[in-house]
Protein backbone atom coordinates (compact mmCIF):
# COMPACT_ATOMS: atom_id res chain seq x y z
CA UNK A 1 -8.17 11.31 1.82
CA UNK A 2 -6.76 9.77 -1.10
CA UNK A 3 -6.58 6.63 -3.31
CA UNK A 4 -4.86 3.39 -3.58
CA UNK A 5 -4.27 1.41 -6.93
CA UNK A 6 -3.90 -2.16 -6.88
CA UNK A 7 -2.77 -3.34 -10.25
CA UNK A 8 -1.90 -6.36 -11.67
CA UNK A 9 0.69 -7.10 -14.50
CA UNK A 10 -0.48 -8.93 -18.04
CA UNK A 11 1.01 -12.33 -18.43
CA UNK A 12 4.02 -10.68 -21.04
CA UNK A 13 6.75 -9.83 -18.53
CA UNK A 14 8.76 -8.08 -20.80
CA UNK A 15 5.89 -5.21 -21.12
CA UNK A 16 7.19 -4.40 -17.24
CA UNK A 17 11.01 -4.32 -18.50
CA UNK A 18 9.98 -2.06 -21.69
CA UNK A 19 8.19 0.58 -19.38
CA UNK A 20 9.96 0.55 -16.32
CA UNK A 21 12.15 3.77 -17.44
CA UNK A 22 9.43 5.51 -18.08
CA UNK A 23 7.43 4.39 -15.40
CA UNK A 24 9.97 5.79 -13.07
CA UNK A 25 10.00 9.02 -14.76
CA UNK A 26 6.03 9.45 -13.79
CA UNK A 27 6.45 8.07 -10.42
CA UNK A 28 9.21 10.13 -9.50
CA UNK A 29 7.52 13.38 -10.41
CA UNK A 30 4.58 12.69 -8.92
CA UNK A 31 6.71 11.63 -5.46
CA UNK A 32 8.61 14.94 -6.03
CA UNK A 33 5.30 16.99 -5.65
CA UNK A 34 3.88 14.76 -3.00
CA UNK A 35 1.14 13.54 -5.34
CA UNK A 36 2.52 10.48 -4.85
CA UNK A 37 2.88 8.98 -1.11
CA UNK A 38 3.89 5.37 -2.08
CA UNK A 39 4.78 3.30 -5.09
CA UNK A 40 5.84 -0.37 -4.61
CA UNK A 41 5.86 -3.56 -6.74
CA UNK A 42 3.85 -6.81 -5.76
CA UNK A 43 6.00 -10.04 -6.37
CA UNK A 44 4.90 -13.69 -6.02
CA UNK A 45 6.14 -16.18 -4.21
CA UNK A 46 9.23 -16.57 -7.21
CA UNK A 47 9.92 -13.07 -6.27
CA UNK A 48 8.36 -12.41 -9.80
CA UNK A 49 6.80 -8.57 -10.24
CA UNK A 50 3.03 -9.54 -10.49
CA UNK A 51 1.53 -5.96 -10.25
CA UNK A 52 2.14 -2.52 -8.15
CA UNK A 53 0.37 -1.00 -5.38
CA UNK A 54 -0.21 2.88 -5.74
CA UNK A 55 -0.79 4.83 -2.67
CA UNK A 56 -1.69 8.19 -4.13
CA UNK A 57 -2.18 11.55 -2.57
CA UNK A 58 -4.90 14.03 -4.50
CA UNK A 59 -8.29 15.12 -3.58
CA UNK A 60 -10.64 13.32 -6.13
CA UNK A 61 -10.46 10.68 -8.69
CA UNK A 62 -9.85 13.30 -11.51
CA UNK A 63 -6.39 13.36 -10.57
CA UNK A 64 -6.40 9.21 -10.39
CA UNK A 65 -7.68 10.09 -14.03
CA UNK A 66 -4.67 12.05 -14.88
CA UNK A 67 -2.17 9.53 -13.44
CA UNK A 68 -3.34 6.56 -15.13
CA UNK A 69 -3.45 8.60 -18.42
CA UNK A 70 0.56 9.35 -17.55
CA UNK A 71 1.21 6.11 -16.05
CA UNK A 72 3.50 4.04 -18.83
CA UNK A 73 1.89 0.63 -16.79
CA UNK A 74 -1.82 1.68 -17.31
CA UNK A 75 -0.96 3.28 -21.16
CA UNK A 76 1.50 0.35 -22.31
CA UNK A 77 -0.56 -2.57 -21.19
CA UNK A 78 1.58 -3.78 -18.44
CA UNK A 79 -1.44 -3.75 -16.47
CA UNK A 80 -4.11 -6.14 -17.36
CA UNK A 81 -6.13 -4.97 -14.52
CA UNK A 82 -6.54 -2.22 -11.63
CA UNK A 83 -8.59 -0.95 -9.33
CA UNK A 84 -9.00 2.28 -7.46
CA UNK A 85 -9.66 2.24 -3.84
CA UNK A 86 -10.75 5.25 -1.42
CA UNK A 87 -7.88 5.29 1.12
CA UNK A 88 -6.95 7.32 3.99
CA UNK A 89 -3.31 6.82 4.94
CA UNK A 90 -3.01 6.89 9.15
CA UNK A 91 -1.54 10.08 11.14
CA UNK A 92 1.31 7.53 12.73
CA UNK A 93 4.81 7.99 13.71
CA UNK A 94 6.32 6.72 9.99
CA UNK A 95 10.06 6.49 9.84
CA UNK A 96 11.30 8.08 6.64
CA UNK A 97 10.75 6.27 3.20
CA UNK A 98 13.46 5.76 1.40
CA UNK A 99 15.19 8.32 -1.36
CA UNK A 100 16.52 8.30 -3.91
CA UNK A 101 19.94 6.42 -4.20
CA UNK A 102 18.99 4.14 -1.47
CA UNK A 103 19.61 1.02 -2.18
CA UNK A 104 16.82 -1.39 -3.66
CA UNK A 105 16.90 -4.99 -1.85
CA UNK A 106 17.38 -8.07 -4.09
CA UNK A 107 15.00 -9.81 -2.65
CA UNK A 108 11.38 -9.79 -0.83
CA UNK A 109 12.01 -7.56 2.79
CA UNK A 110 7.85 -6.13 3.15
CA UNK A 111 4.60 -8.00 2.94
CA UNK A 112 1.45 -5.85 2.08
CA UNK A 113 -1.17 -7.41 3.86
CA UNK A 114 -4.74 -5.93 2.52
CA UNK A 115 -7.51 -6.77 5.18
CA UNK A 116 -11.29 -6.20 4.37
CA UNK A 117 -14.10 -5.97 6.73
CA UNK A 118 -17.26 -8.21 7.21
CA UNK A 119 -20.14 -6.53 5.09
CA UNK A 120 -22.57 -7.63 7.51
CA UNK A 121 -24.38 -4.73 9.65
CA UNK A 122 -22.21 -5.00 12.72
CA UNK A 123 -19.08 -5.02 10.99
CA UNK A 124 -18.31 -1.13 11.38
CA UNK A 125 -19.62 -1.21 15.52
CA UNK A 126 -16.52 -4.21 15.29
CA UNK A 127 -13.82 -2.01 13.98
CA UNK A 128 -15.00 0.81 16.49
CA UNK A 129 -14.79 -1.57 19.55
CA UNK A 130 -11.04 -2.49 18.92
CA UNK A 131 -9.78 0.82 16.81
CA UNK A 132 -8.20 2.12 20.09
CA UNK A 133 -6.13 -0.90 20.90
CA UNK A 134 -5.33 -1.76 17.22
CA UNK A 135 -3.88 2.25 16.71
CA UNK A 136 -1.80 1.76 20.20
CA UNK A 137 -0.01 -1.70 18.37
CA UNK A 138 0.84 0.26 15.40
CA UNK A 139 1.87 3.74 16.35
CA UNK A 140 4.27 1.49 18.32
CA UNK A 141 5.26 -0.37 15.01
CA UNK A 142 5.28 2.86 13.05
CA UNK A 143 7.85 4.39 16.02
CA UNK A 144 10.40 1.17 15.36
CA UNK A 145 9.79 1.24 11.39
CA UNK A 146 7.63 -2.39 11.46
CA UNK A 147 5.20 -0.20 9.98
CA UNK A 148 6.53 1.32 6.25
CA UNK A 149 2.56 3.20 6.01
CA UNK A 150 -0.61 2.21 7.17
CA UNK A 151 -4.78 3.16 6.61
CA UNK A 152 -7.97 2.73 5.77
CA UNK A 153 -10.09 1.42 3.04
CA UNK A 154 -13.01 4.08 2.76
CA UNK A 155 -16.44 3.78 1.78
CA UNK A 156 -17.68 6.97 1.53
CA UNK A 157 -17.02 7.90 5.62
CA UNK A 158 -16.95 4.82 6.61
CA UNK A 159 -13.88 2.25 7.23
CA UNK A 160 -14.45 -1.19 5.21
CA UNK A 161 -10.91 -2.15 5.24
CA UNK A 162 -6.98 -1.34 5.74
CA UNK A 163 -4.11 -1.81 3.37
CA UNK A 164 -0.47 -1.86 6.02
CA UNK A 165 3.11 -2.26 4.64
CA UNK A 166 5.01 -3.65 7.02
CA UNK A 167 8.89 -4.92 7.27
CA UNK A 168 8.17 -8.80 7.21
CA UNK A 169 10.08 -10.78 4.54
CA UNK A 170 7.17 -13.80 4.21
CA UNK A 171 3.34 -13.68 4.21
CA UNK A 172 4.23 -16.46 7.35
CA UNK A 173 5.94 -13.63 9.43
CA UNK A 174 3.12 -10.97 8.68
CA UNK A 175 0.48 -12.71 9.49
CA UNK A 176 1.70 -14.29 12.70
CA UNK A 177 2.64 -10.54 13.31
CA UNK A 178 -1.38 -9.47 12.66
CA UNK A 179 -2.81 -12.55 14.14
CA UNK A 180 -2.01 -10.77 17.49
CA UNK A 181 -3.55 -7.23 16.33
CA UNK A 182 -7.42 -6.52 17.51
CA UNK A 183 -8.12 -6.35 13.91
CA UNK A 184 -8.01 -9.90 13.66
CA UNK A 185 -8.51 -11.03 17.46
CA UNK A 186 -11.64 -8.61 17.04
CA UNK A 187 -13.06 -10.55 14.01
CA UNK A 188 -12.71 -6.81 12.02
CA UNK A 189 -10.91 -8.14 8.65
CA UNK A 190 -13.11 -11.38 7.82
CA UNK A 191 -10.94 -11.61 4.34
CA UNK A 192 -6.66 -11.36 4.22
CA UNK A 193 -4.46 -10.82 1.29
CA UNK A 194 -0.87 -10.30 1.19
CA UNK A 195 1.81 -9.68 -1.14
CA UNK A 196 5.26 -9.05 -1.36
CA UNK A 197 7.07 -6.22 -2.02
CA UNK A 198 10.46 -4.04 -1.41
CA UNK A 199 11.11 -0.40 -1.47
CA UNK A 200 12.27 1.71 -3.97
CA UNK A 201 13.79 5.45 -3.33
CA UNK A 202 12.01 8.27 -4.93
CA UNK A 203 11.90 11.77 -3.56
CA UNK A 204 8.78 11.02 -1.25
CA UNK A 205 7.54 13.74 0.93
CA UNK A 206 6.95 12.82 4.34
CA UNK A 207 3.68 10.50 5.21
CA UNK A 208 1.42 12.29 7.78
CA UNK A 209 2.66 12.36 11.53
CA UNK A 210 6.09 10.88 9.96
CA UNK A 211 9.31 12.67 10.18
């Protein structure tokens, strides 16, 4: 298991374009030793960077410790705010991310669509009822690249949400996309937020069960 970082940016944009040299310097070692799985901006509907979502790949939060301590965002107040999340990336069929000298889209081609489970007492049996059918729609997603990486929220052992990158250029394609999956047909995620991002190249090892 690992951790996820949601972060949002301060309202000073040009805090992002002062760090983002060195924040690329972090990020890149850390994707060169397969600390790192994932890094991607979040942009708003102006296509406007409005945060980052960090999907990282260590054993316990003392190495979330050391990244934010390295991380120019955390250190140079381009983030007002994070948060760390307990996340389990899923054993799927990933096409390959994208390296270094790839070329970076100019404009919005993923949507990060964050889903959180009901809290209620039969919100876990609910995500157990459908989990079959919901992995069968996106190892199938993950096969065609749909799917960029895809997992679950963790709460101690226990699933209370999923955080899925997938290759939809609006929040209006992604979620009519989901609203077919047994996540949401099952009544598992009772809260959706979405974002949008693109990739960037850095030299990513491969997520699990990807080539």
């Amino acid at each position: 298991m690992g951790f996820a970082i949601l972060a949002f940016d301060s309202t000073d944009p040009s805090r992002r374009a002062e760090s983002i040299g060195r924040h690329r310097e972090v990020i890149t070692r850390w994707a060169a030793d397969g600390r790192l799985a994932l890094g991607t901006p979040l942009f708003d509907a102006a296509f406007q960077p409005m945060g980052s979502l960090m999907i990282l790949n260590v054993p316990d939060e003392t190495h979330v410790k050391e990244y934010i301590a390295e991380e120019p965002f955390a250190r140079e107040a381009v983030w007002s705010r994070f948060e760390v999340l307990p996340f389990a990336i899923a054993t799927l069929p990933y096409r390959p991310l994208p390296q270094p000298g790839a070329p970076t889209a100019t404009s919005r081609t993923h949507t990060i669509s964050i889903g959180l489970d009901g809290t209620d007492p039969e919100a876990p049996p609910r995500r157990a009822a459908v989990r079959a059918s919901h992995l069968a729609r996106v190892i199938s997603a993950a096969e065609t690249g749909l799917l960029a990486m895809g997992g679950a929220i963790m709460r101690g052992q226990t699933m209370v949400g999923s955080i899925a990158i997938t290759a939809h250029a609006s929040d209006a394609e992604a979620e009519a996309w989901w609203a077919e999956d047994p996540y949401i047909t099952g009544d598992v995620w009772q809260r959706v937020t979405r974002y949008g991002t693109r990739m960037v190249g850095l030299p990513y090892h491969p997520l699990p069960g990807g080539v």
